[in-house]
Protein backbone atom coordinates (compact mmCIF):
# COMPACT_ATOMS: atom_id res chain seq x y z
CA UNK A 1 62.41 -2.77 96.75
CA UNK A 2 63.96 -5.63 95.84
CA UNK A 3 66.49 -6.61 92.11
CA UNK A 4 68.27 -10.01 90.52
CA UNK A 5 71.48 -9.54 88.86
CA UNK A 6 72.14 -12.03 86.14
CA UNK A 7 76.10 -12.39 85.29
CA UNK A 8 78.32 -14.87 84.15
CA UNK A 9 81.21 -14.55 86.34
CA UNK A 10 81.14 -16.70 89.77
CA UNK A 11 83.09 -14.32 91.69
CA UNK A 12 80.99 -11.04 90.95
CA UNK A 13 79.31 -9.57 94.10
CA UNK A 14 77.83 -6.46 95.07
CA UNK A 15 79.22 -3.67 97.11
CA UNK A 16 76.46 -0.64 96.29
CA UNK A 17 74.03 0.12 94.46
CA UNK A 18 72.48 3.45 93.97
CA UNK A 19 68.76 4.11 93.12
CA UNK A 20 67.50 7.31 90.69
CA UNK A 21 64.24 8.58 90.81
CA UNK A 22 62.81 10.18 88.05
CA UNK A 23 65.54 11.38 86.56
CA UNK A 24 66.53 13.88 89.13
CA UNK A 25 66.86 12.21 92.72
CA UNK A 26 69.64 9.41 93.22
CA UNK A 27 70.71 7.79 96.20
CA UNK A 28 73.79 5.93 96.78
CA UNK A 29 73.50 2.75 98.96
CA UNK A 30 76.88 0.65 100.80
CA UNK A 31 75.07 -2.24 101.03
CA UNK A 32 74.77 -5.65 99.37
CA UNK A 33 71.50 -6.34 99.96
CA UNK A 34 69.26 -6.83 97.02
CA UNK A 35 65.74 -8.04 98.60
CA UNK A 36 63.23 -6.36 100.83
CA UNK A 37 66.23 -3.07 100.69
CA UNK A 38 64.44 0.43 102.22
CA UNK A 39 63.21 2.76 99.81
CA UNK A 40 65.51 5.83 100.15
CA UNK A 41 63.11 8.31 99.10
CA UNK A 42 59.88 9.97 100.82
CA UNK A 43 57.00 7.76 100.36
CA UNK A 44 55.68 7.74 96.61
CA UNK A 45 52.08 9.14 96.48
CA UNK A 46 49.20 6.85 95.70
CA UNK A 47 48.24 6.20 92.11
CA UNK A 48 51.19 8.43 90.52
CA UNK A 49 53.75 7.71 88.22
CA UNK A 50 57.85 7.48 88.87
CA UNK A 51 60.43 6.31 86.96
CA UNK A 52 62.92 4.29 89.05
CA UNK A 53 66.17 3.30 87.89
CA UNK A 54 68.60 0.93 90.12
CA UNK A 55 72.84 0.09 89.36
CA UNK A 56 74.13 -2.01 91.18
CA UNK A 57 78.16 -2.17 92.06
């Protein structure tokens, strides 16, 4: 999993950032890695649908 943040201020950075799944799962990350992050969910089964949502802090 990997996300871009686009902002205007220089001195933003990230501290978290916290992953929902489908509406009903969410998992809360300390980290400021944005690339190539693990997926903090069981696997995702082949060829079905999820709705993934990602904040970052």
């Amino acid at each position: 999993m990997s996300c871009q943040v686009r902002t205007d201020d220089p001195a933003w950075r990230q501290t978290s950032h916290e992953v929902e799944l489908d509406g009903d799962e969410t998992a809360h990350v300390d980290s400021a890695e944005r690339g190539l992050v693990p997926w903090p969910f069981a696997p995702l089964i082949s060829h079905s649908g999820a709705s993934v949502r990602i904040r970052v802090a």
